[in-house]
N, C-alpha and C. Protein backbone atom coordinates (compact mmCIF):
# COMPACT_ATOMS: atom_id res chain seq x y z
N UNK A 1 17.24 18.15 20.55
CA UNK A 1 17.77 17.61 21.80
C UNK A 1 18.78 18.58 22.42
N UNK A 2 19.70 18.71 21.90
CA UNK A 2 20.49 20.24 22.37
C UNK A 2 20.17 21.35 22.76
N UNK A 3 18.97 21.34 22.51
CA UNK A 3 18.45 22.80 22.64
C UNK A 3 17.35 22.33 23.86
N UNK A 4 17.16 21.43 24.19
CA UNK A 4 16.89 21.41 25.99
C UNK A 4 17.67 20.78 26.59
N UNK A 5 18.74 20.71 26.16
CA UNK A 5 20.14 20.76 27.18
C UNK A 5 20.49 21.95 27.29
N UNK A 6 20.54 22.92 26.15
CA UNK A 6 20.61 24.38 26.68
C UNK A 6 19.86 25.10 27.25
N UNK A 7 19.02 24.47 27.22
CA UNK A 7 17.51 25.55 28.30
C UNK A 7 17.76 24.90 29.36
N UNK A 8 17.96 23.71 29.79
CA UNK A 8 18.09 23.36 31.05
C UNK A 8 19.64 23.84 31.87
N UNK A 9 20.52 24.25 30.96
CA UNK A 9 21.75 24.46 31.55
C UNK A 9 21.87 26.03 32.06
N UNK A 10 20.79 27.06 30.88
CA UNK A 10 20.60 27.87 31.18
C UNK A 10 19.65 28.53 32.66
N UNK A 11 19.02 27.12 32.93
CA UNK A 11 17.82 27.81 34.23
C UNK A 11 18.42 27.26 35.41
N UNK A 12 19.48 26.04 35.08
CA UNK A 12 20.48 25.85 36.17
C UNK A 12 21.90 26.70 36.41
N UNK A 13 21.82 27.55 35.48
CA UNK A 13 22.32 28.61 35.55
C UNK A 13 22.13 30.05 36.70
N UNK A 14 20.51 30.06 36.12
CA UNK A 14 20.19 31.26 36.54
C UNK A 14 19.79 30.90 38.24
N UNK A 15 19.24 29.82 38.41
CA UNK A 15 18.85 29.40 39.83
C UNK A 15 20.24 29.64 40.80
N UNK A 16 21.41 28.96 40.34
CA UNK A 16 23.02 28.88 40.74
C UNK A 16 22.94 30.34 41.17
N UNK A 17 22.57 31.42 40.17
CA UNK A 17 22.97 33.01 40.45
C UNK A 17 22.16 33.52 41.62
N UNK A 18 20.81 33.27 41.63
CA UNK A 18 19.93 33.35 42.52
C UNK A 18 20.44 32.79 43.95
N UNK A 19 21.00 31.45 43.92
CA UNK A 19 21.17 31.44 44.92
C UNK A 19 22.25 32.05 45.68
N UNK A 20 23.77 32.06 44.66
CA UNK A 20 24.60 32.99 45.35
C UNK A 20 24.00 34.25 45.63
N UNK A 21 23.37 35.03 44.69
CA UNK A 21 23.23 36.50 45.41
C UNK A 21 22.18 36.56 46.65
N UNK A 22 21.28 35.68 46.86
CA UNK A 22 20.63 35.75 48.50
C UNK A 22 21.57 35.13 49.65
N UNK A 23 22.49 33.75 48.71
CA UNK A 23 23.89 33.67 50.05
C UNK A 23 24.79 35.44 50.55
N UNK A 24 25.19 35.95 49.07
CA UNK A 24 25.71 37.23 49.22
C UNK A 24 24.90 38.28 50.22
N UNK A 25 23.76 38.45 50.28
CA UNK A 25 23.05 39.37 51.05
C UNK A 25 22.83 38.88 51.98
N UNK A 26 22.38 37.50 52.21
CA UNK A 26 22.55 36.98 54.08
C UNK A 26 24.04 37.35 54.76
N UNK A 27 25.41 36.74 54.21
CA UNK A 27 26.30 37.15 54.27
C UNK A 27 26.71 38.76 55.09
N UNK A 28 25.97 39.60 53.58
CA UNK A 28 26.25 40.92 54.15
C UNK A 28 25.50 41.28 55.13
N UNK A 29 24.29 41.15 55.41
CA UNK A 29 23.41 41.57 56.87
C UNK A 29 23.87 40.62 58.01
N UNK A 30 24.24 39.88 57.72
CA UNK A 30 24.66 39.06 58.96
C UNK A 30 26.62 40.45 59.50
N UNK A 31 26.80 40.41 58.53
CA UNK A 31 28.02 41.14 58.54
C UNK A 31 28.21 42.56 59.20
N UNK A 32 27.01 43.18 58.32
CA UNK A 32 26.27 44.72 59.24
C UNK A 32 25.86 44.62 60.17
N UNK A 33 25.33 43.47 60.99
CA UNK A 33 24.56 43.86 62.08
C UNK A 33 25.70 43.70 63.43
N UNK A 34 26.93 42.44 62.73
CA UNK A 34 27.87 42.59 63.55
C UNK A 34 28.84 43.25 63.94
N UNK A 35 28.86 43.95 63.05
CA UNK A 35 29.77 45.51 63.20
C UNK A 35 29.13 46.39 63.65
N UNK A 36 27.33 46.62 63.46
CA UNK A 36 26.63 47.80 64.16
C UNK A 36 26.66 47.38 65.93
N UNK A 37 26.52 46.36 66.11
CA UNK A 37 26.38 45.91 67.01
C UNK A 37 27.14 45.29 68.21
């Protein structure tokens, strides 16, 4: 039983990371284009 609480904590983990780093890169192109521009 613990051990798919840890697999599940782990892929709600990794999804969490996923989603910050595509927030992080919208972020930054939204950021570049307003300074190029």
């Amino acid at each position: 039983m613990s051990e798919i609480i840890a697999m599940m904590v782990v892929a709600v983990a990794a999804s969490v990371v996923t989603v910050a780093a595509s927030v992080v890169t919208l972020a930054a192109s939204v950021l570049t284009e307003d300074r190029f521009s």
